[in-house]
N, C-alpha and C. Protein backbone atom coordinates (compact mmCIF):
# COMPACT_ATOMS: atom_id res chain seq x y z
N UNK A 1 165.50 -9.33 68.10
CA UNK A 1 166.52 -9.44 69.11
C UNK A 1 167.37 -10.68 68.87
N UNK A 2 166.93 -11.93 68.00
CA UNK A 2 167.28 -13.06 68.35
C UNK A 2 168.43 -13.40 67.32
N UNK A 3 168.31 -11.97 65.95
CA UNK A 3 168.98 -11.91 64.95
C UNK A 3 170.10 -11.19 65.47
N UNK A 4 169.98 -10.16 65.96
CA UNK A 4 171.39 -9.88 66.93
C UNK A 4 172.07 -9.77 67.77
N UNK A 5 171.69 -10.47 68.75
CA UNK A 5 172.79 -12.17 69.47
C UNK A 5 173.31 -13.32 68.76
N UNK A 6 172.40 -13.32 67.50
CA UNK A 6 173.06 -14.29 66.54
C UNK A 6 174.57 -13.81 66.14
N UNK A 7 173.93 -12.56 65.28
CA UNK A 7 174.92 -12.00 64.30
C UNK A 7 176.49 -11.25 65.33
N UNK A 8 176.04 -11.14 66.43
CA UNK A 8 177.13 -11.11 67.51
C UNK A 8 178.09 -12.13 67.62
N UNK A 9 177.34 -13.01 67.80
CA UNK A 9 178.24 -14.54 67.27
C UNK A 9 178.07 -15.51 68.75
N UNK A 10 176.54 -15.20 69.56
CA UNK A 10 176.51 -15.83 70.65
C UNK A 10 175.69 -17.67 70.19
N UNK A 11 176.07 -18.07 71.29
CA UNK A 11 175.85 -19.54 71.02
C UNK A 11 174.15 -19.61 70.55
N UNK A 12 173.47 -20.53 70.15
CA UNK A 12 172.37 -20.60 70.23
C UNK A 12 171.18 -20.62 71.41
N UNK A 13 171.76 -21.26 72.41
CA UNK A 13 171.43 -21.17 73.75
C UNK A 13 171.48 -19.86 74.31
N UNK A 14 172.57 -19.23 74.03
CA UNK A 14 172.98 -17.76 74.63
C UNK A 14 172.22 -16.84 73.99
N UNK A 15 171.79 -17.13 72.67
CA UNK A 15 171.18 -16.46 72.36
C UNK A 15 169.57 -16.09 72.59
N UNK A 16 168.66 -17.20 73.09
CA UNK A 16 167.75 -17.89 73.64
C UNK A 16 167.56 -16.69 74.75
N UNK A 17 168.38 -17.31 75.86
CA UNK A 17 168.49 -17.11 76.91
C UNK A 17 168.97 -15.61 77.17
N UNK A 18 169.94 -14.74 76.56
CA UNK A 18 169.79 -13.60 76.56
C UNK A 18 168.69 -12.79 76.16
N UNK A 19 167.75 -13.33 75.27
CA UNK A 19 166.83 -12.54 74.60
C UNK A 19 165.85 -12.56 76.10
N UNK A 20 165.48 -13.86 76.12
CA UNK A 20 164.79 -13.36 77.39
C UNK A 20 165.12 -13.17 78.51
N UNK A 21 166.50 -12.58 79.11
CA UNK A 21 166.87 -11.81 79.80
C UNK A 21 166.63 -10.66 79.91
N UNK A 22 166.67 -9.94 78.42
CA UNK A 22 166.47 -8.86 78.15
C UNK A 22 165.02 -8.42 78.21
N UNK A 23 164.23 -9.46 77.62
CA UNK A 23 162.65 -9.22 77.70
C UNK A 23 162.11 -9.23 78.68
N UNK A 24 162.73 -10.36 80.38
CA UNK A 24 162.37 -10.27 81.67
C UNK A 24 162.66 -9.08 82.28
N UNK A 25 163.64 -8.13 82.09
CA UNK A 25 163.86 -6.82 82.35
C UNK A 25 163.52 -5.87 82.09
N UNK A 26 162.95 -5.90 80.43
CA UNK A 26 162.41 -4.75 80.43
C UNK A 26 160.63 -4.87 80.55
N UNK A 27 159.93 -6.34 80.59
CA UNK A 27 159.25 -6.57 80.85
C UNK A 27 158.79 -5.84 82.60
N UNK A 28 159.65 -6.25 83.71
CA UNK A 28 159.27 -6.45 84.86
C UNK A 28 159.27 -4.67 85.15
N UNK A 29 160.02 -4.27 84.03
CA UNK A 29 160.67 -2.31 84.43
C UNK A 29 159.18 -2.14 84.28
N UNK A 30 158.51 -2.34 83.33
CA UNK A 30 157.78 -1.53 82.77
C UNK A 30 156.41 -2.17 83.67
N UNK A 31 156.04 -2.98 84.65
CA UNK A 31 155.47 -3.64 85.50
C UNK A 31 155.51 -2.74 86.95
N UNK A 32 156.65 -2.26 87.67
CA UNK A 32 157.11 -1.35 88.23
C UNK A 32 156.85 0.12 87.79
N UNK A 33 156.85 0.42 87.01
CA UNK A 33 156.18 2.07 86.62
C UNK A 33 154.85 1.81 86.74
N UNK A 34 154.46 0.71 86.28
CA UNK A 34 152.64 0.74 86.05
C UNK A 34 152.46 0.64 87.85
N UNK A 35 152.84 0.10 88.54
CA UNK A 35 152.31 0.00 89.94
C UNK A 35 152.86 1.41 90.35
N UNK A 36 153.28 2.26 90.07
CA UNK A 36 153.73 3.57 90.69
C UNK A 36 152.48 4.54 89.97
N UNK A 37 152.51 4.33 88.90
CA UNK A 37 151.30 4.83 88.09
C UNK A 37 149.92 4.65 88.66
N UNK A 38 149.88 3.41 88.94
CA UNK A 38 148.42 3.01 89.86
C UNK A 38 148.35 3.27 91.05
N UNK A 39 149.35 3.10 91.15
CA UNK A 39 149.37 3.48 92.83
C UNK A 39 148.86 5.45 92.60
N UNK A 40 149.73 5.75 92.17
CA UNK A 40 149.17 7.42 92.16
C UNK A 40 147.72 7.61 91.88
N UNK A 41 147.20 6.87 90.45
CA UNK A 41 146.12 7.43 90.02
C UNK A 41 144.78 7.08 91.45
N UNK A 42 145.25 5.69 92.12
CA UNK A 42 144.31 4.97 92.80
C UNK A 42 144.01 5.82 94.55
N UNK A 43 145.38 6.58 94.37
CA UNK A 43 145.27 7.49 95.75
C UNK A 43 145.22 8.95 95.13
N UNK A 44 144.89 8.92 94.15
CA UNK A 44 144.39 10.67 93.54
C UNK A 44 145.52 12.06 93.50
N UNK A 45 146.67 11.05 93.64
CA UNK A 45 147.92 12.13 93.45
C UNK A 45 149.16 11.75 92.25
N UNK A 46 149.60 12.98 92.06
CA UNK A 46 150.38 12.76 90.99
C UNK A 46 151.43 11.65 91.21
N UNK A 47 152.06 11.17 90.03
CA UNK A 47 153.19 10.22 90.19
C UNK A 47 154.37 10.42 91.11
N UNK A 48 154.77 11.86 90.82
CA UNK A 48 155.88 12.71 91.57
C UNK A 48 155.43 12.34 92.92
N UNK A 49 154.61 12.89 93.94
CA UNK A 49 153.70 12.54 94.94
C UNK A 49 154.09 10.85 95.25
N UNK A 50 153.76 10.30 94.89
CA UNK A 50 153.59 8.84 95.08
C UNK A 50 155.02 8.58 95.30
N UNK A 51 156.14 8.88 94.29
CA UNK A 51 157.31 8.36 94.73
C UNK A 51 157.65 9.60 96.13
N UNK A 52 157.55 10.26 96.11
CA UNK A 52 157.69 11.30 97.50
C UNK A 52 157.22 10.67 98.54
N UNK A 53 156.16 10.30 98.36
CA UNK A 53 155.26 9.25 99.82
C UNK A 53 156.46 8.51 100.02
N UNK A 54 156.67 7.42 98.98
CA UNK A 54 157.73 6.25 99.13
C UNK A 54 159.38 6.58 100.44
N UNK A 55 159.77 7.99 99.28
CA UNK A 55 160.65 8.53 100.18
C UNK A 55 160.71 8.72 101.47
N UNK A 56 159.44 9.55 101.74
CA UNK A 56 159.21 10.25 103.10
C UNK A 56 158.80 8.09 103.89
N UNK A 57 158.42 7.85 103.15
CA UNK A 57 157.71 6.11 104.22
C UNK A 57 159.14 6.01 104.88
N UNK A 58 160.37 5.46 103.72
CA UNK A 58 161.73 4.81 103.86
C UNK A 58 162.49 5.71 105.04
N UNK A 59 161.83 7.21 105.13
CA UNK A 59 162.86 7.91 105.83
C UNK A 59 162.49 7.90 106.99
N UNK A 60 161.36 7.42 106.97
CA UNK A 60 160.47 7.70 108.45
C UNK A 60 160.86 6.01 109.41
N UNK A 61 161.54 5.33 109.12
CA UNK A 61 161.16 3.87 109.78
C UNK A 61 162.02 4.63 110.64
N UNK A 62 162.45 3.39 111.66
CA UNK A 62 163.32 3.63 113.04
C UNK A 62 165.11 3.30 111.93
N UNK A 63 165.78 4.16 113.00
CA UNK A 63 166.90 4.25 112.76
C UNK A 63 167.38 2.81 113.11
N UNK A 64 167.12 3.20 114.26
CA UNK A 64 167.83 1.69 115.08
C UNK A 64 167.73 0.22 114.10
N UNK A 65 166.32 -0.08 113.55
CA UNK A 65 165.94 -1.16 112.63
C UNK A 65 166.36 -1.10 111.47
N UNK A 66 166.57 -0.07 110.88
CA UNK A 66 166.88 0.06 109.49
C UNK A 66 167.72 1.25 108.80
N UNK A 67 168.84 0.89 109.87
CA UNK A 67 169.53 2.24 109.10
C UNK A 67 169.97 1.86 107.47
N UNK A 68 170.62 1.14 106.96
CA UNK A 68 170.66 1.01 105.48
C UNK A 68 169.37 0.95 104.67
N UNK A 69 168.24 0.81 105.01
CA UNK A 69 167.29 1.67 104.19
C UNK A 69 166.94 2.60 104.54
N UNK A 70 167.61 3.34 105.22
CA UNK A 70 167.18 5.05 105.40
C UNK A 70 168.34 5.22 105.14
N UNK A 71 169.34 5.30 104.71
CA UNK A 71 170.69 5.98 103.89
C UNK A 71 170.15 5.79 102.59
N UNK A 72 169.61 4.84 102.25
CA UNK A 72 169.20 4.36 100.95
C UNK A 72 167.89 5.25 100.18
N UNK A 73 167.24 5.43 101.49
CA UNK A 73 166.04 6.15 100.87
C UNK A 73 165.78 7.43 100.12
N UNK A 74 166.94 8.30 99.73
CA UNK A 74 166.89 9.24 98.78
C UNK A 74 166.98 8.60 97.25
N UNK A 75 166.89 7.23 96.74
CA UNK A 75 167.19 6.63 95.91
C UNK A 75 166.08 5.36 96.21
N UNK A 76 165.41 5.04 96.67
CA UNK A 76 164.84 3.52 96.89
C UNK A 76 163.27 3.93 95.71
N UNK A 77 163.28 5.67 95.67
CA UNK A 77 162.07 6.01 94.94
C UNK A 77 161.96 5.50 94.01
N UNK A 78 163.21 6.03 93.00
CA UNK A 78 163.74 6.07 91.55
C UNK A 78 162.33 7.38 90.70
N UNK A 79 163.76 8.52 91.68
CA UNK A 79 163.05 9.85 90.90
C UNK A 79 163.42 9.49 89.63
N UNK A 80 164.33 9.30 89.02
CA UNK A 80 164.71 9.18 87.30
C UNK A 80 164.49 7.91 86.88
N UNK A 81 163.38 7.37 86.24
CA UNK A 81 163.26 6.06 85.96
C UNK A 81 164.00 6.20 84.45
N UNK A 82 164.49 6.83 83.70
CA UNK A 82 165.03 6.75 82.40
C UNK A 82 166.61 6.51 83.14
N UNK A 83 167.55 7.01 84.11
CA UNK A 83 168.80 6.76 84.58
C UNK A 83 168.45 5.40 85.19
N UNK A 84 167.29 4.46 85.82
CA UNK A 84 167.00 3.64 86.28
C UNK A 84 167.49 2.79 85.43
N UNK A 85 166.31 2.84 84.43
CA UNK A 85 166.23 1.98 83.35
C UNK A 85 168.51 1.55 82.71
N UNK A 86 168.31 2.67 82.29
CA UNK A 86 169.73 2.80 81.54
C UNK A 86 170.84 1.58 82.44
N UNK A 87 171.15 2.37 83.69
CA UNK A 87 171.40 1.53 84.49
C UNK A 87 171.05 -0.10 84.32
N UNK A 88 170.23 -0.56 84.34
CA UNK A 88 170.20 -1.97 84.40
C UNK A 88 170.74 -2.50 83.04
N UNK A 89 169.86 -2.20 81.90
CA UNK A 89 170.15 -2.43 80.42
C UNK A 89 171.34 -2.21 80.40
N UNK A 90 172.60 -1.52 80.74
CA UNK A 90 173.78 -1.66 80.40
C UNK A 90 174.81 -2.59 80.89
N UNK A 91 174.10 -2.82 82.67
CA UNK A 91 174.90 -3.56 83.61
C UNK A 91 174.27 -4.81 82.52
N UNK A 92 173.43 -5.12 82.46
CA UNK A 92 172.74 -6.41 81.38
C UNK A 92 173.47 -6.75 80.27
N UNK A 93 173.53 -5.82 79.40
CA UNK A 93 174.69 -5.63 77.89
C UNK A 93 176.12 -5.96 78.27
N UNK A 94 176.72 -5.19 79.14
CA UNK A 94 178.09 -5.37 79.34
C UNK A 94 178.45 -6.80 80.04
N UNK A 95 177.60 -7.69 80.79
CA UNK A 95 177.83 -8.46 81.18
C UNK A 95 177.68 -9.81 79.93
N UNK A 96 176.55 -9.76 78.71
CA UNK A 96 176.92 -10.20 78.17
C UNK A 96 177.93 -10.09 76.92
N UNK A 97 178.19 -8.63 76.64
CA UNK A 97 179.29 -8.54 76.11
C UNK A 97 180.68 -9.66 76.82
N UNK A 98 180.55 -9.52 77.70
CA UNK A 98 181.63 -10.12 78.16
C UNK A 98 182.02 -11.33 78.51
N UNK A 99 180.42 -11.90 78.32
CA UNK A 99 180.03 -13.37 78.52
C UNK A 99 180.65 -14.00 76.87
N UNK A 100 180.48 -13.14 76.48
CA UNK A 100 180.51 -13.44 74.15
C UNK A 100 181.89 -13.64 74.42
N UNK A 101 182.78 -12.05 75.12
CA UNK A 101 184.38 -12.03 74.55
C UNK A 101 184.98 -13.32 75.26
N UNK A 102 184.29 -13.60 76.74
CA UNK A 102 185.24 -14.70 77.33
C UNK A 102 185.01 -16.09 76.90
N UNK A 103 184.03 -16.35 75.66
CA UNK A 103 184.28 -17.44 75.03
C UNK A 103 185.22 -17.64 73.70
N UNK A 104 185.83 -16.09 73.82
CA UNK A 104 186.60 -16.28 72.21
C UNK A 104 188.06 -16.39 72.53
């Protein structure tokens, strides 16, 4: 990774520091599936199941207390953890793409 942030032409620091940006993210992603994973295997239902619980929890609070996490809660699951994933890694990339161009 550290060879291409180099060869990008980011500072040495930037380069540092992006790498483990990138490694805290996909580190913490993959930290988050494992607790959805455990969580399923540890209550004896499938993964699908487990994020469904999640759903049905978020949809069930009081309106009155929490309406923006119950608008939210068809999404707070993350039925698609591969559109999840993508999502961040790009908002991640493009921001330092742009961190590189606005030093040139």
């Amino acid at each position: 990774m550290f060879k291409i942030f180099v060869n990008a032409g980011f500072s040495s620091k930037d380069v540092v520091m992006a790498s483990m940006l990138i490694n805290d993210y996909i580190l913490s992603f993959v930290k988050n599936e494992m607790i959805i994973s455990n969580t399923a295997l540890s209550e004896g239902i499938s993964e699908q199941e487990a994020k469904d619980n999640s759903k049905s929890f978020f949809s069930s609070l009081s309106p009155d207390q929490y309406p923006t996490i119950i608008s939210l809660s068809e999404y707070l699951a993350f039925d698609n953890m591969d559109e999840h994933f993508k999502f961040g890694i790009e908002t991640l990339l493009s921001s330092l793409e742009k961190r590189l161009t606005s030093k040139v």
